[in-house]
Structure formats: C-alpha cells, structure tokens
PDB file of N, CA and C in Angstrom:
ATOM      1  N   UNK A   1       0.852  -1.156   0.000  1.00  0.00           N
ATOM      2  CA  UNK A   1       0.000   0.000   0.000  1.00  0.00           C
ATOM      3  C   UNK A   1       0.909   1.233   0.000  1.00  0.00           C
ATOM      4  N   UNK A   2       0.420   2.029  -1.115  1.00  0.00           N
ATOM      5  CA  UNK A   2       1.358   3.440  -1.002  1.00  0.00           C
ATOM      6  C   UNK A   2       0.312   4.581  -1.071  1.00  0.00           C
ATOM      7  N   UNK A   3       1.131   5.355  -0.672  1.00  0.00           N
ATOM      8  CA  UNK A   3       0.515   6.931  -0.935  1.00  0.00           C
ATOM      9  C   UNK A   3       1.398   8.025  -1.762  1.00  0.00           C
ATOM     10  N   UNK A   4       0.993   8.949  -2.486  1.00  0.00           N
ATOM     11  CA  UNK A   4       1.923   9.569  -2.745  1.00  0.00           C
ATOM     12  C   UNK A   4       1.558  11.423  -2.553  1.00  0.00           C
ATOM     13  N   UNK A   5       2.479  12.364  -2.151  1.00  0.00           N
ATOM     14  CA  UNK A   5       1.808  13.805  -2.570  1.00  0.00           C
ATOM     15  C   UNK A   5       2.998  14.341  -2.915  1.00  0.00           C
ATOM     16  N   UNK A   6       2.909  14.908  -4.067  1.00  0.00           N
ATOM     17  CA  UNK A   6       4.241  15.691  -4.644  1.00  0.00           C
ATOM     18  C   UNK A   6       5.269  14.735  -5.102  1.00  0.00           C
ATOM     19  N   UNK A   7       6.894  14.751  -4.660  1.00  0.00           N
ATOM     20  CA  UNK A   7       7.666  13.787  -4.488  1.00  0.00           C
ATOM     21  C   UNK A   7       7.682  13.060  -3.159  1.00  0.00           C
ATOM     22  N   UNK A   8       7.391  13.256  -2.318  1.00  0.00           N
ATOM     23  CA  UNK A   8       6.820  11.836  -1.000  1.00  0.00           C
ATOM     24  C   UNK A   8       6.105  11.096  -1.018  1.00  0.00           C
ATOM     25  N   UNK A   9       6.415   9.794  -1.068  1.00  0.00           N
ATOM     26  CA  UNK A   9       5.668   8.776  -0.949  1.00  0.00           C
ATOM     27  C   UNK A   9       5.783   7.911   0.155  1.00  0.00           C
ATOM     28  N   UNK A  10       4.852   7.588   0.759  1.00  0.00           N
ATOM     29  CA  UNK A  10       4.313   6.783   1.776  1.00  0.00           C
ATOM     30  C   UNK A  10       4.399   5.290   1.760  1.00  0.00           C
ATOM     31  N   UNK A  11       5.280   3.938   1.648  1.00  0.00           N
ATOM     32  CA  UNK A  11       4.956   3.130   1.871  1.00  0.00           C
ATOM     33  C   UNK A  11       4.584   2.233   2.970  1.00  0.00           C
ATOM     34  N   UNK A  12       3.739   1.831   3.075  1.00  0.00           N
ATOM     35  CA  UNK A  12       3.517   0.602   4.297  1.00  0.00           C
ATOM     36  C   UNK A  12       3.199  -0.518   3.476  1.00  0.00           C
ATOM     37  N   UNK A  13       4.622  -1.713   3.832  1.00  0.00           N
ATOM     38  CA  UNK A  13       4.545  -3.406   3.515  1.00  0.00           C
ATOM     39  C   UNK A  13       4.557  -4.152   5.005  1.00  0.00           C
ATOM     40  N   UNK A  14       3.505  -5.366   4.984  1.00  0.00           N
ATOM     41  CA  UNK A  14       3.774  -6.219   6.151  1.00  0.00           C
ATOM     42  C   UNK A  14       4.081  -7.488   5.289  1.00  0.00           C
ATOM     43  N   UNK A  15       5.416  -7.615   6.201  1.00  0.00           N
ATOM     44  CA  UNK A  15       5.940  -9.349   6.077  1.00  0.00           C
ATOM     45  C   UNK A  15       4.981 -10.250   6.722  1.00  0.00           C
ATOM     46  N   UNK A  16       5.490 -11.540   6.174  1.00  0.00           N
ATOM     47  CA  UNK A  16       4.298 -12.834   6.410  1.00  0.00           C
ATOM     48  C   UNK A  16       4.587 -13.012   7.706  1.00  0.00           C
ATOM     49  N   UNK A  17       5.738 -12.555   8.854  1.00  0.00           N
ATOM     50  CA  UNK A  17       6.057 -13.420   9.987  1.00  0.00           C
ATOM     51  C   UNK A  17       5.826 -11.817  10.901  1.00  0.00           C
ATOM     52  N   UNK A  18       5.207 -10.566  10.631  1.00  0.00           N
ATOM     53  CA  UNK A  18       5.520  -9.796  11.455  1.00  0.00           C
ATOM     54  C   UNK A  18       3.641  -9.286  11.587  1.00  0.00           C
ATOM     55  N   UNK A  19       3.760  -8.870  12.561  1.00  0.00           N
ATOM     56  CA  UNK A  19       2.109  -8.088  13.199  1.00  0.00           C
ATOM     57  C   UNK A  19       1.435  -6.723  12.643  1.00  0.00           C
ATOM     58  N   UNK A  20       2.837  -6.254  12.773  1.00  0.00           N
ATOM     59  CA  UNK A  20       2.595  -4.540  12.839  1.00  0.00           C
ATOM     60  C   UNK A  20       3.257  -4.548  11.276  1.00  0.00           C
ATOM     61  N   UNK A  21       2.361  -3.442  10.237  1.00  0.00           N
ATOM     62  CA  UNK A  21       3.285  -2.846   9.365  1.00  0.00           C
ATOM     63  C   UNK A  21       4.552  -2.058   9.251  1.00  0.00           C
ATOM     64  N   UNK A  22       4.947  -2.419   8.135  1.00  0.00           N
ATOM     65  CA  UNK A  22       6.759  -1.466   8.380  1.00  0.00           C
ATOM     66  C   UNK A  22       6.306  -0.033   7.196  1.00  0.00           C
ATOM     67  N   UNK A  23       6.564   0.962   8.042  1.00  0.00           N
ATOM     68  CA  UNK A  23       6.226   2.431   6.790  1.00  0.00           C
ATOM     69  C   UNK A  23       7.680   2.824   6.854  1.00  0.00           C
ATOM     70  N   UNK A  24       7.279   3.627   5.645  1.00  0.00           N
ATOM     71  CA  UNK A  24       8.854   4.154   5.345  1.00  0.00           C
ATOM     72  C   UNK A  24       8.183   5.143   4.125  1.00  0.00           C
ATOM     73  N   UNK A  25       9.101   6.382   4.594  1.00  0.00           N
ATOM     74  CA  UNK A  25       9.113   7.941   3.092  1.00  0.00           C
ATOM     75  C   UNK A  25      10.185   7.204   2.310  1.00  0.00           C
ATOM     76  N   UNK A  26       9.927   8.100   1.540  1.00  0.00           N
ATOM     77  CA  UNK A  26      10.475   8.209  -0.136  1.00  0.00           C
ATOM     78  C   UNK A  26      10.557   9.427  -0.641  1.00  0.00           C
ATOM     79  N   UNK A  27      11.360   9.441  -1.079  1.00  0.00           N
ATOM     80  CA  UNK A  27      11.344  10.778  -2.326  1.00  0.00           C
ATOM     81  C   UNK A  27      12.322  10.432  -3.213  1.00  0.00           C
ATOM     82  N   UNK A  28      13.330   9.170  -3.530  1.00  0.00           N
ATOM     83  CA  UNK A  28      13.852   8.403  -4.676  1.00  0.00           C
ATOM     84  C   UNK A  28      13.509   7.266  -4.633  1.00  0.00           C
ATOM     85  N   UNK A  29      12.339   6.800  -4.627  1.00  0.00           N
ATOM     86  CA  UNK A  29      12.398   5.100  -4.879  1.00  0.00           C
ATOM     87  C   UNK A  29      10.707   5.278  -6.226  1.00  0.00           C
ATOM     88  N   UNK A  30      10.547   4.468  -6.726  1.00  0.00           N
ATOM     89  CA  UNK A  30       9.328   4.399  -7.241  1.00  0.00           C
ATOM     90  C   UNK A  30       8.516   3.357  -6.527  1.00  0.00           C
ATOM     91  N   UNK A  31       6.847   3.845  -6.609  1.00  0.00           N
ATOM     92  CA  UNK A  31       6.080   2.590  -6.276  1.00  0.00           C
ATOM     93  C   UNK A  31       5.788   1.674  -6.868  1.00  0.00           C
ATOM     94  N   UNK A  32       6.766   0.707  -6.796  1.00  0.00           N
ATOM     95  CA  UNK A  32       6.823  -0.799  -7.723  1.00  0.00           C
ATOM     96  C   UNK A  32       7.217  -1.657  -6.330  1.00  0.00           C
ATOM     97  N   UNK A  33       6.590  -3.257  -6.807  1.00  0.00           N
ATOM     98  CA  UNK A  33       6.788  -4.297  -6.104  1.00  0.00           C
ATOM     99  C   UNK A  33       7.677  -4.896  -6.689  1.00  0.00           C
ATOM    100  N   UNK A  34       8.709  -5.973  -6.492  1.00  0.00           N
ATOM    101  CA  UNK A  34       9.478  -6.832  -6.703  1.00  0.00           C
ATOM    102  C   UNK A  34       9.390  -7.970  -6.048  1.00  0.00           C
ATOM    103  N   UNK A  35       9.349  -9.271  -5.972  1.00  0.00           N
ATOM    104  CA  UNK A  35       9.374  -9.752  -4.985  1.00  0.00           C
ATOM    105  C   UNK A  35       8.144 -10.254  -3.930  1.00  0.00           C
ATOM    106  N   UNK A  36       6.677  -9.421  -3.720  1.00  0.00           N
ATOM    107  CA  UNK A  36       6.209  -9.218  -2.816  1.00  0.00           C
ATOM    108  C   UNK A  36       6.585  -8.010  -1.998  1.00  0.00           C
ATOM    109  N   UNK A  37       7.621  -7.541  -2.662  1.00  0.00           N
ATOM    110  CA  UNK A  37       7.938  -6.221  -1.611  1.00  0.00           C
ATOM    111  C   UNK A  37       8.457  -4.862  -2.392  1.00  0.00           C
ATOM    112  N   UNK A  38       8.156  -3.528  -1.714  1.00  0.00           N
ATOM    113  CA  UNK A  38       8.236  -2.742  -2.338  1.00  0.00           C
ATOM    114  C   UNK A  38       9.536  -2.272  -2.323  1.00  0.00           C
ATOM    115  N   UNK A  39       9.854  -1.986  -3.782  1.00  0.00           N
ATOM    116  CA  UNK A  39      11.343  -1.543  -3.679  1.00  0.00           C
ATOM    117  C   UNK A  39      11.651  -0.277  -3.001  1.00  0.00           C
ATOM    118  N   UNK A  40      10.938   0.516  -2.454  1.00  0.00           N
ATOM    119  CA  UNK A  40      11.912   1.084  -1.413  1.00  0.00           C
ATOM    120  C   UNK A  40      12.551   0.157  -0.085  1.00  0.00           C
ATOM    121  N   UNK A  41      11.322  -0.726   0.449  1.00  0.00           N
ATOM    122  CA  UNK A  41      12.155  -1.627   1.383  1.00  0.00           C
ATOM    123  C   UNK A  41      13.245  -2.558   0.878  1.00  0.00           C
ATOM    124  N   UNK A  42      13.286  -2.720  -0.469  1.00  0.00           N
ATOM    125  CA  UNK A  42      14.593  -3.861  -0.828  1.00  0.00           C
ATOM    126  C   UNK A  42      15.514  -2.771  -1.282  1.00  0.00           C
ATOM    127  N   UNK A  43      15.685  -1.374  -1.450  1.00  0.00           N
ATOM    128  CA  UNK A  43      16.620  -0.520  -1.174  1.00  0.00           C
ATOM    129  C   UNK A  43      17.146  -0.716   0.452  1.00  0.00           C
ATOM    130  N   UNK A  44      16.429  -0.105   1.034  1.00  0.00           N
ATOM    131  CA  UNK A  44      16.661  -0.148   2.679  1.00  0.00           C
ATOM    132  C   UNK A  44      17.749  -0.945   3.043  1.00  0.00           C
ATOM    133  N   UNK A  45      17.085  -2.564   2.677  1.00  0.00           N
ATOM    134  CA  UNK A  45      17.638  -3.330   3.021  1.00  0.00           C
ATOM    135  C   UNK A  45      18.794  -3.496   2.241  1.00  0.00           C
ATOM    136  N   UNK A  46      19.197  -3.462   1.173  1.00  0.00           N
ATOM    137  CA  UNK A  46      20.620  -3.605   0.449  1.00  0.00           C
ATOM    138  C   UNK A  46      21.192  -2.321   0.632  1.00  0.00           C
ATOM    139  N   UNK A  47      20.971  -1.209   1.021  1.00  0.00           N
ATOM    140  CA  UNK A  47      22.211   0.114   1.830  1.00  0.00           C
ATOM    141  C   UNK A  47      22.099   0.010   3.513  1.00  0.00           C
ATOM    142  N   UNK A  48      21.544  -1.091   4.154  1.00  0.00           N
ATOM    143  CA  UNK A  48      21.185  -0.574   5.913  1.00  0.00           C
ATOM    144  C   UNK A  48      22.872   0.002   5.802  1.00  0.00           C
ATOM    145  N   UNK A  49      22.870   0.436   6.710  1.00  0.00           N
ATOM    146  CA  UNK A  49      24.116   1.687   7.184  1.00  0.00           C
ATOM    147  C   UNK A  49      24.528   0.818   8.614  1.00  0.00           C
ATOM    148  N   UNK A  50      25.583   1.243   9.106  1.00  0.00           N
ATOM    149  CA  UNK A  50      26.354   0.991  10.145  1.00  0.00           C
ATOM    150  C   UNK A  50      25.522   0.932  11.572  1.00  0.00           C
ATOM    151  N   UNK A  51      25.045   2.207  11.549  1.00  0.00           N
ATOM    152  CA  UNK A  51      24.514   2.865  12.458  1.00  0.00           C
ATOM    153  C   UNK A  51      22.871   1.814  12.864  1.00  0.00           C
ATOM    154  N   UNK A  52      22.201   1.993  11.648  1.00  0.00           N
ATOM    155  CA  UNK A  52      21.332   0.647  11.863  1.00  0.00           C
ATOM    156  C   UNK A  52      21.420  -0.560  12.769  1.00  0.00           C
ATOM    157  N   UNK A  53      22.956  -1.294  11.634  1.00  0.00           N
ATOM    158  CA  UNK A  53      23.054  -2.190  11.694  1.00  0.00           C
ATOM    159  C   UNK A  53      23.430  -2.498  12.801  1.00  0.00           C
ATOM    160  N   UNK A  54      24.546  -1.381  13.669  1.00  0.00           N
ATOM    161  CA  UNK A  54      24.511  -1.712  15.019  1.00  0.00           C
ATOM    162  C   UNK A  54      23.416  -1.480  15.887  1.00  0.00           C
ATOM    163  N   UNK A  55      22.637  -1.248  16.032  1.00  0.00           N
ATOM    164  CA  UNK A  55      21.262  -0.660  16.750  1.00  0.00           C
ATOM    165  C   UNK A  55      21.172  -2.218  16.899  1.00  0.00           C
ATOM    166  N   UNK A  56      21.173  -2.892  15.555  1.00  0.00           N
ATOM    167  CA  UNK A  56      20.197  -4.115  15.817  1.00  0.00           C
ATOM    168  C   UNK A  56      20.625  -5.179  16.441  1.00  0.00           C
ATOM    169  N   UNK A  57      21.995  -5.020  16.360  1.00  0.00           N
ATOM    170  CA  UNK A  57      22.963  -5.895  17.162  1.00  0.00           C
ATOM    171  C   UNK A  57      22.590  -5.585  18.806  1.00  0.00           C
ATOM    172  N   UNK A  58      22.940  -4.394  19.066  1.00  0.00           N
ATOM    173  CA  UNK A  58      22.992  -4.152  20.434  1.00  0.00           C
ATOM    174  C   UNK A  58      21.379  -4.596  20.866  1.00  0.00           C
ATOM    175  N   UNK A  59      20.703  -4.402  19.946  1.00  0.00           N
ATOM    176  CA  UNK A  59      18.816  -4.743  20.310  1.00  0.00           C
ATOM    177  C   UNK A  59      18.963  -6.264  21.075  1.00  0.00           C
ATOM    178  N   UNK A  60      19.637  -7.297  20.283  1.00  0.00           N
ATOM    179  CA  UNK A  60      19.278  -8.309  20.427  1.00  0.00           C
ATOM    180  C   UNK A  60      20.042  -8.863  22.190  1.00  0.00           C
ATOM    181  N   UNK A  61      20.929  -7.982  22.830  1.00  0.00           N
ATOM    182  CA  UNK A  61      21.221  -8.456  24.074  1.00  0.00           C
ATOM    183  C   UNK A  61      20.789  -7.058  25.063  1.00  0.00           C
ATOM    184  N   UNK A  62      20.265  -7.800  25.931  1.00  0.00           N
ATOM    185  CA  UNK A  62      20.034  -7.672  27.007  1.00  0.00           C
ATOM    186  C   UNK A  62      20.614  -6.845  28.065  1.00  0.00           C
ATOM    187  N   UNK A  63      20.623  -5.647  28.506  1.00  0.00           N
ATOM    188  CA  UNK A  63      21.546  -4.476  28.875  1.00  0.00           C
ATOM    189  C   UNK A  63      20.889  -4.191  30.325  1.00  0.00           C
ATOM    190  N   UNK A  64      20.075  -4.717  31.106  1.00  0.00           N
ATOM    191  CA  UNK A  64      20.054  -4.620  32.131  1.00  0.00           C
ATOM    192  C   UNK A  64      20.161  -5.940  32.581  1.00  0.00           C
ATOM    193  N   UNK A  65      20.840  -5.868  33.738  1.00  0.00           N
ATOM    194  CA  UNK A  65      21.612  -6.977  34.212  1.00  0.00           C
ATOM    195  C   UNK A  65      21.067  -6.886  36.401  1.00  0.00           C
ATOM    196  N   UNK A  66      20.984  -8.047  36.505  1.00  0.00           N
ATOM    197  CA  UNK A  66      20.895  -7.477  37.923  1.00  0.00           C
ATOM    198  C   UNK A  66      22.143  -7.499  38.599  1.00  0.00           C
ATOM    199  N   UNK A  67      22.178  -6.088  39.514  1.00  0.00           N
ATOM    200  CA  UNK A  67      23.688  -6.277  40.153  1.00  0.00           C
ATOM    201  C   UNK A  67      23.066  -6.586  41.502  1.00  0.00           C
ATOM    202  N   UNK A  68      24.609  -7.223  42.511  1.00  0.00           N
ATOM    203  CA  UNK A  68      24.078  -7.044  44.075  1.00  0.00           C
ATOM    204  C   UNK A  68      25.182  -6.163  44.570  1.00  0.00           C
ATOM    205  N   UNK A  69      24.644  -5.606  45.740  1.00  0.00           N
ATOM    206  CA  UNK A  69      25.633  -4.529  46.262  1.00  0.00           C
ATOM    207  C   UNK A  69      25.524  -5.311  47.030  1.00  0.00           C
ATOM    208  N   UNK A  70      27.243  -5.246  47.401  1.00  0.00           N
ATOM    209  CA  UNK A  70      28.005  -5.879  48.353  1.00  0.00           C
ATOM    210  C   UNK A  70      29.018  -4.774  49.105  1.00  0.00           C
ATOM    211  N   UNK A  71      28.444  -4.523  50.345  1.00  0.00           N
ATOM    212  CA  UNK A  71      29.345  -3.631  51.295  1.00  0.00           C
ATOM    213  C   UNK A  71      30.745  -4.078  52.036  1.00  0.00           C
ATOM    214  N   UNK A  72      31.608  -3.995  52.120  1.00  0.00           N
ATOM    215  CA  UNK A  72      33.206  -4.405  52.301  1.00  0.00           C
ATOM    216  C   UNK A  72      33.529  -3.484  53.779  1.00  0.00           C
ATOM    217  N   UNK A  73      33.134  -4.198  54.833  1.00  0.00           N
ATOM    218  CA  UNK A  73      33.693  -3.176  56.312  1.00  0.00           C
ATOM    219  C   UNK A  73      35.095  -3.950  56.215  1.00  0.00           C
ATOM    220  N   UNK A  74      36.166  -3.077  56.565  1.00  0.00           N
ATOM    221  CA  UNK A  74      37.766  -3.338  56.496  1.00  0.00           C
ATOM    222  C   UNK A  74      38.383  -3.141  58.239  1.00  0.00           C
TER     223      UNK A  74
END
C-alpha cells in the first residue's frame, strides 16, 4: 500500500512473519513491487548503514543486568 503527494511517498509493507506494518518515506524510490515487496524496502535493506546495523545488534542483548551490592567493612 502506497501513498503519494508531490515527491513523497508513503509506503507501508507487512511481512508474512511480522504483526505490525513497516512504513517508510520516499522521495527516490518508485512505487513498484518486486518480490512481494516494495522496492523502497529492498533498497533499505541492500544500503542498511552501520549505524542501523549496530542498533540491531545491540537490540538483540540484554543491557540490564541485575547487580548485588556488596558492602566491604575493612
């Protein structure tokens, strides 16, 4: 499903394994499918960037940890 006004375009695609739709702007991609999917998301996905790509790394562990405080009388 797209939208378009001017040069912005609006896509929202849902994958077969996910709940929620994925949206994403445009203003260089055209609204064409490939695949089942719209080529702005198979852009996305063949440039993700660093910055992404680490996001998603760090997503997948777990960053709160339980500590115990331990007091040390000397």
């Amino acid at each position: 499903m797209y939208a378009r006004q001017g040069r912005v375009m609006l896509v929202a695609h849902k994958d077969a394994g996910r709940r929620k739709p994925v949206r994403s702007l445009s203003t260089a991609i055209n609204a064409r499918s490939e695949n089942g999917r719209p080529t702005a998301v198979q852009h996305y996905n063949k440039t993700i960037g660093a910055v992404d790509y680490g996001d998603m790394l760090v997503s997948l562990y777990n960053a709160q940890r339980k500590t115990m405080k331990v007091n040390i009388i000397y």
